[in-house]
C-alpha atoms as a PDB file:
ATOM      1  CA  UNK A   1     121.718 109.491 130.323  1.00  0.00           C
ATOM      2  CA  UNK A   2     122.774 107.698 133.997  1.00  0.00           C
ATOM      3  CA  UNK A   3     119.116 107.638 135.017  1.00  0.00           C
ATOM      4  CA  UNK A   4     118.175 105.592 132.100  1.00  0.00           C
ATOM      5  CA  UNK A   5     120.924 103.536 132.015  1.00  0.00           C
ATOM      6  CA  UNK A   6     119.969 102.942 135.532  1.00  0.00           C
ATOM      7  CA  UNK A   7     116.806 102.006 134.538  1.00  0.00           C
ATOM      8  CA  UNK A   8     117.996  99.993 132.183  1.00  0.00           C
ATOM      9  CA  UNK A   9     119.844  97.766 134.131  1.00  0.00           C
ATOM     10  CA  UNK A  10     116.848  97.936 137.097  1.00  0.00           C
ATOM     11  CA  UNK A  11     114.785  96.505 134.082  1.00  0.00           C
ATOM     12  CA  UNK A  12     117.388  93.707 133.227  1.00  0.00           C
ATOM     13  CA  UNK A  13     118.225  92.590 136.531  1.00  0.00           C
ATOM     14  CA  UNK A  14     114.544  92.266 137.214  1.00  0.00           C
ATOM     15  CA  UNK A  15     114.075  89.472 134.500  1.00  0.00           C
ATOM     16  CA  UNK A  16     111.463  91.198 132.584  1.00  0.00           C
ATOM     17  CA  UNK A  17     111.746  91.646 129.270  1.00  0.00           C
ATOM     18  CA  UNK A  18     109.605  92.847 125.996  1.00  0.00           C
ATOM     19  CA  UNK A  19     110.076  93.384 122.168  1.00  0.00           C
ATOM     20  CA  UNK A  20     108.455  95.759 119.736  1.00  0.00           C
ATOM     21  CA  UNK A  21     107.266  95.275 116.195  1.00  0.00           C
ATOM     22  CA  UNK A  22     106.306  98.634 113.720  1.00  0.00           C
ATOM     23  CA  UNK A  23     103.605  99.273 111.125  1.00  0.00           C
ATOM     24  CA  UNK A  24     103.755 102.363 108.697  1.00  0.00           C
ATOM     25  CA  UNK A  25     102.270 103.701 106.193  1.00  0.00           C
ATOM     26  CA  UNK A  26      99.505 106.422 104.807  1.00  0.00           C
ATOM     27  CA  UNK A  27      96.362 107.206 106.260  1.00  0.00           C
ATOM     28  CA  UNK A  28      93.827 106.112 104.281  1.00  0.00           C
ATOM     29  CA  UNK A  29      90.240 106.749 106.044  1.00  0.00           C
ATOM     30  CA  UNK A  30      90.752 102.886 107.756  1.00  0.00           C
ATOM     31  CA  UNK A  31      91.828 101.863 111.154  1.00  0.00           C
ATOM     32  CA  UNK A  32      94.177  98.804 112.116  1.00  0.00           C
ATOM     33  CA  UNK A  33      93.355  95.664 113.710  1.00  0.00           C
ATOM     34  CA  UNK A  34      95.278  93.361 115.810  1.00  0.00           C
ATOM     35  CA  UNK A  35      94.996  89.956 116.684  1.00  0.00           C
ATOM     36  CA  UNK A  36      96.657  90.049 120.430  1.00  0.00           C
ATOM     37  CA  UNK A  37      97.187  86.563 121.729  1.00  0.00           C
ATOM     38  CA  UNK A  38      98.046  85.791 125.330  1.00  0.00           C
ATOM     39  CA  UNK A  39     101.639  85.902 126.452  1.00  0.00           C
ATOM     40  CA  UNK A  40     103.639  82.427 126.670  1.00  0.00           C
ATOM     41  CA  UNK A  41     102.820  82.439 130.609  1.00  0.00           C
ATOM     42  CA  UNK A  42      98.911  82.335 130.026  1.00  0.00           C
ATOM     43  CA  UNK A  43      98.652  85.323 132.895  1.00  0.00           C
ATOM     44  CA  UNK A  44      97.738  88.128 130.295  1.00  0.00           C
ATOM     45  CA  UNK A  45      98.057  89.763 126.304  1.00  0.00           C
ATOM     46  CA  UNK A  46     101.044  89.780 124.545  1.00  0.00           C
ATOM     47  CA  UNK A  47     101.020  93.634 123.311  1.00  0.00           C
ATOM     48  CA  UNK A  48     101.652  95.685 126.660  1.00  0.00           C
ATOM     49  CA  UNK A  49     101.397  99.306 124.640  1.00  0.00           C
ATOM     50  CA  UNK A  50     100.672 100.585 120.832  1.00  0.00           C
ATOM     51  CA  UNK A  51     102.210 104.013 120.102  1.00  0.00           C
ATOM     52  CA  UNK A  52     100.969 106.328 117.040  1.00  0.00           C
ATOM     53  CA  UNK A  53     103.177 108.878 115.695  1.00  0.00           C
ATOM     54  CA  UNK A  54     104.728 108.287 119.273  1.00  0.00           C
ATOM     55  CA  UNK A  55     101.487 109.329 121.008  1.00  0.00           C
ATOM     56  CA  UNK A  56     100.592 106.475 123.136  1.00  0.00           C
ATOM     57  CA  UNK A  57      96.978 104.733 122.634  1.00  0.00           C
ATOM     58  CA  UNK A  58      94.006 104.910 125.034  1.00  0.00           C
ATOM     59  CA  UNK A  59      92.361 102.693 126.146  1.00  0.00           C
ATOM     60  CA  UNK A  60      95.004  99.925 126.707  1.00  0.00           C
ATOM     61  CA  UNK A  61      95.646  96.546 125.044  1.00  0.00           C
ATOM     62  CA  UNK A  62      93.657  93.779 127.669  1.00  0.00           C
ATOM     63  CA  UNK A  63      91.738  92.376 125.024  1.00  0.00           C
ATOM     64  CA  UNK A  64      92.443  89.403 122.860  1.00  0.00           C
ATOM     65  CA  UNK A  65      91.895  91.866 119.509  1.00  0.00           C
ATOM     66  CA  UNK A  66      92.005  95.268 119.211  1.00  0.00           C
ATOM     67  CA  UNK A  67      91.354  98.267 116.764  1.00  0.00           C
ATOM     68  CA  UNK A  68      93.947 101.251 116.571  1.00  0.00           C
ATOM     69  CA  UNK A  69      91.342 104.199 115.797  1.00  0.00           C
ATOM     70  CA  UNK A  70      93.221 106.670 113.894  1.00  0.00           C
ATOM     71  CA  UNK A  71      90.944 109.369 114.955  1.00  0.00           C
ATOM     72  CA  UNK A  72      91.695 108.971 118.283  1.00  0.00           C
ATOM     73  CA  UNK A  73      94.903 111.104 117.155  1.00  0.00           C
ATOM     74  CA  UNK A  74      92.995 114.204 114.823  1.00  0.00           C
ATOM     75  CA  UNK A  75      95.072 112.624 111.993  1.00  0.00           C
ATOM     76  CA  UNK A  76      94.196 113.643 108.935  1.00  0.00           C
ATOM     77  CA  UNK A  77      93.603 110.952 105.223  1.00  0.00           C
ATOM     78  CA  UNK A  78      96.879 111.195 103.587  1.00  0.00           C
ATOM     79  CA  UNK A  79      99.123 111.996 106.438  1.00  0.00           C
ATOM     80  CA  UNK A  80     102.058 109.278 107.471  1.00  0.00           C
ATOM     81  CA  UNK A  81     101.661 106.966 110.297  1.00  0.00           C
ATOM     82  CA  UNK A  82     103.753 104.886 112.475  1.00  0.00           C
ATOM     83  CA  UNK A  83     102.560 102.885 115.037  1.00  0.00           C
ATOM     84  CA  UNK A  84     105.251 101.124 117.251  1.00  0.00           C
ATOM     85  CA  UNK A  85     103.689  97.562 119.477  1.00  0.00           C
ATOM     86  CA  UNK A  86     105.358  96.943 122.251  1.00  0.00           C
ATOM     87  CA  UNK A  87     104.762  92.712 123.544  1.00  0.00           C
ATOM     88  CA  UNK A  88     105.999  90.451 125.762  1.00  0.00           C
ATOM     89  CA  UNK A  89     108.926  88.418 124.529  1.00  0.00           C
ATOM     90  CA  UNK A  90     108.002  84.681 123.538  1.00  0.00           C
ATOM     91  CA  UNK A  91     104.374  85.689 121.912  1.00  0.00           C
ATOM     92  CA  UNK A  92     103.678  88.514 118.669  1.00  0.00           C
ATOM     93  CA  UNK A  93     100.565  90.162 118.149  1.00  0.00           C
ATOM     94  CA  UNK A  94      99.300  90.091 114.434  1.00  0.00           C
ATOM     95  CA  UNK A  95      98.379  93.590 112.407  1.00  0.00           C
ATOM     96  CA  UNK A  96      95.325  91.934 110.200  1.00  0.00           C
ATOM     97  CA  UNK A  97      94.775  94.688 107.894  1.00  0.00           C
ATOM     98  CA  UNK A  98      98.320  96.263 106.883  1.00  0.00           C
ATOM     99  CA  UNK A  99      97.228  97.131 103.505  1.00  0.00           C
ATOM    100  CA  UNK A 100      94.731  99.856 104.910  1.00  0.00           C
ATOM    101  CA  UNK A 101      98.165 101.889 105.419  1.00  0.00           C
ATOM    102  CA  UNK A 102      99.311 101.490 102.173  1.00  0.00           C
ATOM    103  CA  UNK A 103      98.770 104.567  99.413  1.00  0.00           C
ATOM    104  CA  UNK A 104      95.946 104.363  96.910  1.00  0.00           C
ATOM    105  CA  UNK A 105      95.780 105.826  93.459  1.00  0.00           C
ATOM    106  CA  UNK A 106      93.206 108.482  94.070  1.00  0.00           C
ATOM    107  CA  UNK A 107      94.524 111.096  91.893  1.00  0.00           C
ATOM    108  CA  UNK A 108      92.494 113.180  89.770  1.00  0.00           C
ATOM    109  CA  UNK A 109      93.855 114.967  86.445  1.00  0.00           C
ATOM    110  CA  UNK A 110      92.518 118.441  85.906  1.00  0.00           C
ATOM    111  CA  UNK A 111      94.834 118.851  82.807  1.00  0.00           C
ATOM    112  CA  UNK A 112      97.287 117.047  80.673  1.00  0.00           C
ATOM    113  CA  UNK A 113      99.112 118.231  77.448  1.00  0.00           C
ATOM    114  CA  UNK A 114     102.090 117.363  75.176  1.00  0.00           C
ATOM    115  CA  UNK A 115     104.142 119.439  72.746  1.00  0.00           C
ATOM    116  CA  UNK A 116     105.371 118.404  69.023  1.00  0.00           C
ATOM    117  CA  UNK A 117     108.978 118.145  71.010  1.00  0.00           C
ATOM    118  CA  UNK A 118     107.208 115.064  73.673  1.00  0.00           C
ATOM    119  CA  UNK A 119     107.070 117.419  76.636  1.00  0.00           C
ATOM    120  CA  UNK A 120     104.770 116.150  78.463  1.00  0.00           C
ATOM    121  CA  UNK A 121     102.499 118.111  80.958  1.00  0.00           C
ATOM    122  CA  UNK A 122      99.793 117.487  83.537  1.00  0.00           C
ATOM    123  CA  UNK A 123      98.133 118.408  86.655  1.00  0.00           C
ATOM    124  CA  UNK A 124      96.907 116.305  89.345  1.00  0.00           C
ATOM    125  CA  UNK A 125      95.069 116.538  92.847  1.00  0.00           C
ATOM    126  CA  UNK A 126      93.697 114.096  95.316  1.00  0.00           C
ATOM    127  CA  UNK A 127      96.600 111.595  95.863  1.00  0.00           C
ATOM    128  CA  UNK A 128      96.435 110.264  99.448  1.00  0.00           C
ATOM    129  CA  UNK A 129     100.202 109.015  99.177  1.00  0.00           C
ATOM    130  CA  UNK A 130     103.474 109.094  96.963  1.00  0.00           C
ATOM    131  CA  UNK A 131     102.807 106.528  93.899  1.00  0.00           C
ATOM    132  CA  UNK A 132     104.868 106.245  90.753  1.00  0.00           C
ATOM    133  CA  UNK A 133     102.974 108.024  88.035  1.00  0.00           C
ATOM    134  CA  UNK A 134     104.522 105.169  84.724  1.00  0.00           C
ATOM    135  CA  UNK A 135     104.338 107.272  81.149  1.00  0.00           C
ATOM    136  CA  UNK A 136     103.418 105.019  78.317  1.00  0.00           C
ATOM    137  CA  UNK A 137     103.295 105.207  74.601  1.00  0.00           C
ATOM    138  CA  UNK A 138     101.274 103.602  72.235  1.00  0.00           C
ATOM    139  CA  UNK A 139     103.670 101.656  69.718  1.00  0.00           C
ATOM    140  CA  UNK A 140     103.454  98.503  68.174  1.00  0.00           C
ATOM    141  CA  UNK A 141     100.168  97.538  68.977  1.00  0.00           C
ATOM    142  CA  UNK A 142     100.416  97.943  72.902  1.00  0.00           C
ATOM    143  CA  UNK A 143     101.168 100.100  75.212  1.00  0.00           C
ATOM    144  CA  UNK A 144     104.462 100.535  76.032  1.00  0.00           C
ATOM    145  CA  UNK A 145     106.316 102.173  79.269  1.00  0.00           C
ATOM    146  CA  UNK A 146     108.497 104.896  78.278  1.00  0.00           C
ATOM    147  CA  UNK A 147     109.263 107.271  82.153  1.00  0.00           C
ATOM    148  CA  UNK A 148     108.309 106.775  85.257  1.00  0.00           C
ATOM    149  CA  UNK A 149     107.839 109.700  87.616  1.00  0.00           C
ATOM    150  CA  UNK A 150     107.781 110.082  91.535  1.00  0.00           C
ATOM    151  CA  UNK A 151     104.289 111.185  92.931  1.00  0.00           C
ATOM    152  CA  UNK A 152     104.105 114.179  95.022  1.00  0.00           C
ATOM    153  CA  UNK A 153     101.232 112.528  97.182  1.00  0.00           C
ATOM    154  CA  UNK A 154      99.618 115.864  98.175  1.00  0.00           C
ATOM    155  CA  UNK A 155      95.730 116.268  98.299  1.00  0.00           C
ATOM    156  CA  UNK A 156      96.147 119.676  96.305  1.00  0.00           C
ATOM    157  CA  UNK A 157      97.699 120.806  93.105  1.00  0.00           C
ATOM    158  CA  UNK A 158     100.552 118.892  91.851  1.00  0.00           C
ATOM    159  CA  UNK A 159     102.467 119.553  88.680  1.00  0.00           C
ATOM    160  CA  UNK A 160     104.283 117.322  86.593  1.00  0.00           C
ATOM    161  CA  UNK A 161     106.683 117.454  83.461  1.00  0.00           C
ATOM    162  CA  UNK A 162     108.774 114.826  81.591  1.00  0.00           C
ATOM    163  CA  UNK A 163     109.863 114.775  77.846  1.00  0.00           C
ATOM    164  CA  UNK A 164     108.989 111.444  75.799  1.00  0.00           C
ATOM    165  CA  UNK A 165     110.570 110.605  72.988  1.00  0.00           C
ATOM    166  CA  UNK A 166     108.639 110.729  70.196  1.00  0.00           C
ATOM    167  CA  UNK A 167     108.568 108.136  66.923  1.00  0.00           C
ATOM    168  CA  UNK A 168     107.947 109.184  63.649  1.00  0.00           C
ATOM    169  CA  UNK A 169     104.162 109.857  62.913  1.00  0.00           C
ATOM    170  CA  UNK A 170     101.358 110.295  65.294  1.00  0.00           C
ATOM    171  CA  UNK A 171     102.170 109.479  68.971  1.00  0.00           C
ATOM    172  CA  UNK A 172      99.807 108.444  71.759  1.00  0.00           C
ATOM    173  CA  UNK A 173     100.840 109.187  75.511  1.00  0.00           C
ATOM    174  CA  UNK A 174      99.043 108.351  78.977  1.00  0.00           C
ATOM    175  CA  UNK A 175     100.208 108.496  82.374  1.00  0.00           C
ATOM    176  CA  UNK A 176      98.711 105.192  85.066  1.00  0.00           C
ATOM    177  CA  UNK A 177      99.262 104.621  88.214  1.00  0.00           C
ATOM    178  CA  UNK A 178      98.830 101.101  89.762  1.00  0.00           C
ATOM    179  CA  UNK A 179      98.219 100.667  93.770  1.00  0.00           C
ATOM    180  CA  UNK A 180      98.685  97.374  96.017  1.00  0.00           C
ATOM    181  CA  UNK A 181      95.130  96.237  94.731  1.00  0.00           C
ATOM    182  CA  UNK A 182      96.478  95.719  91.022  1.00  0.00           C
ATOM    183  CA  UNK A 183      94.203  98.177  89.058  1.00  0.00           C
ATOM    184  CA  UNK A 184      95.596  99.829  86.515  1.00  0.00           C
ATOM    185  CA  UNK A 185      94.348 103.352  86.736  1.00  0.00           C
ATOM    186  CA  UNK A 186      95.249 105.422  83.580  1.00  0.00           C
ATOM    187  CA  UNK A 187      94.423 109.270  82.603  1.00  0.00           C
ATOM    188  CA  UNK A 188      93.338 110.293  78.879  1.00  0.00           C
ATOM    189  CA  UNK A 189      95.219 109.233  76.152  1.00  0.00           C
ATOM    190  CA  UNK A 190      97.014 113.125  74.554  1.00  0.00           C
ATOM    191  CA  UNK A 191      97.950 112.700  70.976  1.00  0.00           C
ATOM    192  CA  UNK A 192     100.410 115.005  68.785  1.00  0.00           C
ATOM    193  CA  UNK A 193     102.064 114.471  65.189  1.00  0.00           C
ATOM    194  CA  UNK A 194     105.942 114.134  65.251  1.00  0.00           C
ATOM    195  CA  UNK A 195     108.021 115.998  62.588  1.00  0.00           C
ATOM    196  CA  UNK A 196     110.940 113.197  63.044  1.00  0.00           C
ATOM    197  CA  UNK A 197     110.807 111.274  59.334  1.00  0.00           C
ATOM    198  CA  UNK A 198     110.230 107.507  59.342  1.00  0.00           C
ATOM    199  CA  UNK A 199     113.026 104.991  60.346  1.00  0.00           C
ATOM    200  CA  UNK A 200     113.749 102.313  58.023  1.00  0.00           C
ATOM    201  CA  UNK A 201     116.874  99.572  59.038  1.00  0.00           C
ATOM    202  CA  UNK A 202     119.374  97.643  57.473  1.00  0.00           C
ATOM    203  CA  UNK A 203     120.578  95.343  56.337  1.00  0.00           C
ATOM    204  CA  UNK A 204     117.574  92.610  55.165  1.00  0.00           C
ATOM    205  CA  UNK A 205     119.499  89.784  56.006  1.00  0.00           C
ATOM    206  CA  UNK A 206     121.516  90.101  59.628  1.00  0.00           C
ATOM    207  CA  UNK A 207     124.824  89.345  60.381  1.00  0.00           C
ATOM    208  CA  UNK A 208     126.193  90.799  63.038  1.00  0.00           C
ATOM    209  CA  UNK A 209     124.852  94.118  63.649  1.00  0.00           C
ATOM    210  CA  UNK A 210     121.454  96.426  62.432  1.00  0.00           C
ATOM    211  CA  UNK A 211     121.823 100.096  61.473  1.00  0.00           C
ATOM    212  CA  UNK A 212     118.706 102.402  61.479  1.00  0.00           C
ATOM    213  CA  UNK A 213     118.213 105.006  59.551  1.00  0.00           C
ATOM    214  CA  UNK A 214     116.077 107.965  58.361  1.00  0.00           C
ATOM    215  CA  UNK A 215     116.486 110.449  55.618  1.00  0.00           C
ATOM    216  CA  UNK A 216     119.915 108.100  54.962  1.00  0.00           C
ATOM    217  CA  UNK A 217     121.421 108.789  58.047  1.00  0.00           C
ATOM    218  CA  UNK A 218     121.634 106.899  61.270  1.00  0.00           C
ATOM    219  CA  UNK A 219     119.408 107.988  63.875  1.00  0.00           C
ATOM    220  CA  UNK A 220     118.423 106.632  67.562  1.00  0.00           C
ATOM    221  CA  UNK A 221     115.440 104.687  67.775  1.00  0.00           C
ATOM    222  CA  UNK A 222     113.227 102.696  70.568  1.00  0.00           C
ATOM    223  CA  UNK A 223     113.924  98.707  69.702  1.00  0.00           C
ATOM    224  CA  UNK A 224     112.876  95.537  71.422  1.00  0.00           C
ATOM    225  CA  UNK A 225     113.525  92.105  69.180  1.00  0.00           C
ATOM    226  CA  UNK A 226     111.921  88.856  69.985  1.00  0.00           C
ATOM    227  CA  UNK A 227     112.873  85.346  68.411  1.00  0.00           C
ATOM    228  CA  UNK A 228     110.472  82.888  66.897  1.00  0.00           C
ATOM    229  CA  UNK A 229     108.846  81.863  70.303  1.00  0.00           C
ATOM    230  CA  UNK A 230     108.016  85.056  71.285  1.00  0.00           C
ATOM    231  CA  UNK A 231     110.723  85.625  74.174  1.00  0.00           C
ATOM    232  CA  UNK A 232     112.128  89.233  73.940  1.00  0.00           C
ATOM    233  CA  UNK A 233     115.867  89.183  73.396  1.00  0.00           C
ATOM    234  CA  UNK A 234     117.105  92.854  73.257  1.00  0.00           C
ATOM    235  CA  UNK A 235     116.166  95.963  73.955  1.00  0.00           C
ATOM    236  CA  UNK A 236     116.970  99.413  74.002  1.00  0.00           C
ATOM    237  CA  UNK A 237     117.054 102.276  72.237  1.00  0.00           C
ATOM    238  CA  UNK A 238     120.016 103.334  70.162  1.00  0.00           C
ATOM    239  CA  UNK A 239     121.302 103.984  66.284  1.00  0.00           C
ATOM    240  CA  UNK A 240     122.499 100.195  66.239  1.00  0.00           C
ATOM    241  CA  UNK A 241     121.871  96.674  67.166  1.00  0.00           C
ATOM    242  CA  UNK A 242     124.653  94.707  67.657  1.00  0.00           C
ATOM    243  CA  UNK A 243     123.087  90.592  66.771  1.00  0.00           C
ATOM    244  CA  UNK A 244     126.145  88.922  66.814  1.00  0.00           C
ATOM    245  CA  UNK A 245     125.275  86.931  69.520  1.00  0.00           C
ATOM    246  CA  UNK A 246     122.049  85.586  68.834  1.00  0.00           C
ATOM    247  CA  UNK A 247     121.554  82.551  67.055  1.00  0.00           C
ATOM    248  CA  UNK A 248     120.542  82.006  63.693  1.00  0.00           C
ATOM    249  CA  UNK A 249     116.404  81.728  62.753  1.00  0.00           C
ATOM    250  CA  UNK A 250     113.697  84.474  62.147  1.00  0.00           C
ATOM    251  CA  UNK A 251     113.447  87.254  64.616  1.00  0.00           C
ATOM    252  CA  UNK A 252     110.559  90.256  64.796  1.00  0.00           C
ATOM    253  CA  UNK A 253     112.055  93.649  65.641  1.00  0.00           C
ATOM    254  CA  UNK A 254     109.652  96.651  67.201  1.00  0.00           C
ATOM    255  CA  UNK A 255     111.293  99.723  66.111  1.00  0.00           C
ATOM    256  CA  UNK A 256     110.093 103.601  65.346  1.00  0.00           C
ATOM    257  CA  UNK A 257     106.174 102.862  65.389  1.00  0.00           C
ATOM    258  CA  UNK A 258     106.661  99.734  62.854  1.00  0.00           C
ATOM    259  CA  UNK A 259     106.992  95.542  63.448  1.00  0.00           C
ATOM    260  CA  UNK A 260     109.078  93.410  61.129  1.00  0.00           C
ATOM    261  CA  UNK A 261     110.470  89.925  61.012  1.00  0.00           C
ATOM    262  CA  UNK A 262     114.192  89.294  59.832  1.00  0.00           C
ATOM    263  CA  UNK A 263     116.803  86.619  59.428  1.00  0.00           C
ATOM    264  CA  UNK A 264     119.927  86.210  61.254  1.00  0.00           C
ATOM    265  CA  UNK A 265     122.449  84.619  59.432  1.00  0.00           C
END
């Protein structure tokens, strides 16, 4: 600890001084490039060293651009990175491709069930990084998010389980995944029959608060209501809706696997 605070101070006292910027991510098959401008004195680059996974880089940085070459390190497509640029102070050399570090959806699904109960089952492999696998349901005319679960990001075998809650009637379940490109990538749709009995709510004519109910007795159900203009209001899911607050018009409620339009009062 003396001998580097030694040559810490021998480092200060000699007026030099440098900065470091980081990049990580996931290996995706791609290598980084950087734009590497001169330093504010005009007597060389402004990146003095590039570190991956704290291995230092070959080759050197005496170039005004410069590729980091991934192989260069026997790293292997879905392993993390970081890569650490050390630069002169007063100057910042520019990563042009960041997004090459970021995961992809790449997974692959060699099976996918569901039970009567929503338990929901499937089996992935090929992820090259940890994505959010989103659950949706098929209700109300779209598809509607219902879970979201953590990818495991492993190239082999990874298994999954969540319970969805089912509406009354047949149900219609798929997992997606969406990367930083935008695509939506979604598996097969699974289908299964639900013995829950249809929900009905009351009353007609709102007040201040709607009741649902099946069989005659209250019961939790998925909701969303929108007013006239389309703007969603509330949502939730629950045995009741309390609508005091909103104001009074025509509203359209989503709830079990049914739409209707009602009156607040």
């Amino acid at each position: 600890m003396r001998n580097f605070m030694l040559f810490v101070i021998l480092i200060l006292s000699s007026g030099f001084s440098w900065s470091a910027m980081s990049v990580d991510g996931t290996y995706q098959g791609k290598n980084l490039y950087v734009q590497n401008p001169m330093d504010d004195e005009g007597f060389g680059y402004c990146a003095t060293k590039v570190t991956v996974n704290g291995d230092i880089m070959p080759g050197g940085t005496s170039m005004g651009a410069f590729e980091i070459d991934f192989a260069l390190f026997n790293i292997e497509i879905g392993e993390p990175v970081f890569i650490v640029i050390e630069h002169n102070d007063g100057c910042k050399p520019k990563v042009l491709n960041p997004e090459v570090l970021l995961p992809r959806s790449t997974f692959t699904v060699k099976s996918i069930t569901i039970s009567p109960a929503g338990k929901l089952k499937w089996v992935t492999n090929g992820e090259q990084g940890k994505l959010p696998f989103v659950i949706e349901q098929y209700r109300w005319n779209k598809w509607v998010p219902v879970g979201e679960v953590q990818g495991q990001g492993s190239n082999g075998d990874n298994n999954y389980e969540v319970i969805v809650t089912p509406h009354s009637g047949e149900n219609t379940v798929r997992i997606v995944q969406v990367d930083h490109s935008g695509t939506k990538r979604p598996s097969k749709e699974v289908r299964f029959t639900s013995p829950i009995p249809e929900v009905s709510k009351t009353p007609a004519k709102v007040k201040n608060e709607i009741t649902f109910l099946a069989k005659g007795e209250e019961v939790e159900t998925r909701y969303e209501i929108y007013d006239a203009y389309g703007n969603i209001v509330k949502k939730g899911v629950g045995s009741k809706v309390n609508c005091s607050n909103l104001l009074r018009g025509v509203y359209y409620i989503n709830f079990d696997n049914v739409n209707e339009k009602f009156i607040k009062n």
